[in-house]
Protein backbone atom coordinates (compact mmCIF):
# COMPACT_ATOMS: atom_id res chain seq x y z
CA UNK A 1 -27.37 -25.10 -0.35
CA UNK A 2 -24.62 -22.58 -1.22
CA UNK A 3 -25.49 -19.11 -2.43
CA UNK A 4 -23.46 -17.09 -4.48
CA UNK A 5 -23.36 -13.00 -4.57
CA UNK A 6 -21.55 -10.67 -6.21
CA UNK A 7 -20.11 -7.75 -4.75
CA UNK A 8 -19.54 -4.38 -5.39
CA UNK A 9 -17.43 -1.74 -2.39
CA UNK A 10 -14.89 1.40 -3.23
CA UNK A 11 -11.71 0.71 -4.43
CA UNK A 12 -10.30 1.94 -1.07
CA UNK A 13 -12.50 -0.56 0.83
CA UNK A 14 -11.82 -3.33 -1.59
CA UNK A 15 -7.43 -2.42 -1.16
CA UNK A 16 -8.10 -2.70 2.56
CA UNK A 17 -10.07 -5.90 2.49
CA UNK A 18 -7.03 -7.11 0.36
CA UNK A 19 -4.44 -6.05 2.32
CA UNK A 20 -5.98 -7.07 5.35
CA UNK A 21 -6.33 -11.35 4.09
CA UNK A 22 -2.99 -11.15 2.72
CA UNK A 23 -1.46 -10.08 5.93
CA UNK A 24 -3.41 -12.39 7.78
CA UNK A 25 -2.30 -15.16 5.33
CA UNK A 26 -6.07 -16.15 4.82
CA UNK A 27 -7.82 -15.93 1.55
CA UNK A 28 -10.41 -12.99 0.54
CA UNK A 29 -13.22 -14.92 0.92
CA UNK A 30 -12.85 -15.98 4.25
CA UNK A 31 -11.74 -12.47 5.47
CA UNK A 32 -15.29 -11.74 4.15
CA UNK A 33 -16.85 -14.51 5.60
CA UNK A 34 -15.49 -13.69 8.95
CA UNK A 35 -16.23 -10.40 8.63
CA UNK A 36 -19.93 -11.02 7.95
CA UNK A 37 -20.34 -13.47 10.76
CA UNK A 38 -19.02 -10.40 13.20
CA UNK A 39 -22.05 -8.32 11.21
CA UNK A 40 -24.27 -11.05 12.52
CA UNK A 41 -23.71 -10.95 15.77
CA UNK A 42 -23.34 -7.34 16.24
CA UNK A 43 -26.73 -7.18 14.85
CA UNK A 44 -28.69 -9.80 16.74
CA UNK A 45 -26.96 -8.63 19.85
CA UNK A 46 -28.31 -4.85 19.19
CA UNK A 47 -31.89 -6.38 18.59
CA UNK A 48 -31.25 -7.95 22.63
CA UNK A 49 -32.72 -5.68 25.08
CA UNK A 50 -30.44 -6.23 27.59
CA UNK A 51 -27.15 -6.41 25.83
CA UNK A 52 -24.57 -3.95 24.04
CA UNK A 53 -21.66 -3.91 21.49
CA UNK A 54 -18.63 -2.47 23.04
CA UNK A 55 -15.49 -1.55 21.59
CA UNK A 56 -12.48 -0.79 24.12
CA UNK A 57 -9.06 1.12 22.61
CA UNK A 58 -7.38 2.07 25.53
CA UNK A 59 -9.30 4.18 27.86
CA UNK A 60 -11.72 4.74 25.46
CA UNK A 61 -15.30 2.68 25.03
CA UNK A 62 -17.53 3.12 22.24
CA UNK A 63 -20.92 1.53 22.19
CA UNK A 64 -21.90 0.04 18.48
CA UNK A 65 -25.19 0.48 17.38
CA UNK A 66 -26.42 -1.57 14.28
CA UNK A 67 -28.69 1.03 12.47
């Protein structure tokens, strides 16, 4: 069964989020899908004891923490 939520985020974030499924040609929703299947994983990859979230830009690695 489907669920259905409705969602509130800062006009800033919500312009981004926009911007970001029109340039990618896909529509808002599944930007937002996406975006929370990426939340998953981070998440029950930080609960893992033995792995980490890495993000690489360059020379410089940040670990991600899911708080």
């Amino acid at each position: 069964m489907d669920k259905r939520y409705n969602l509130v985020m800062p006009d800033d974030m919500a312009r981004r989020v926009e911007q970001i499924a029109r340039t990618e040609k896909i529509t808002l929703v599944d930007f937002l899908r996406r975006c929370i299947k990426i939340g998953i994983i981070v998440y029950e990859l930080s609960k893992t004891d033995d792995s980490a979230v890495l993000l690489k830009r360059g020379s410089i690695t940040e670990r991600i923490y899911f708080l």
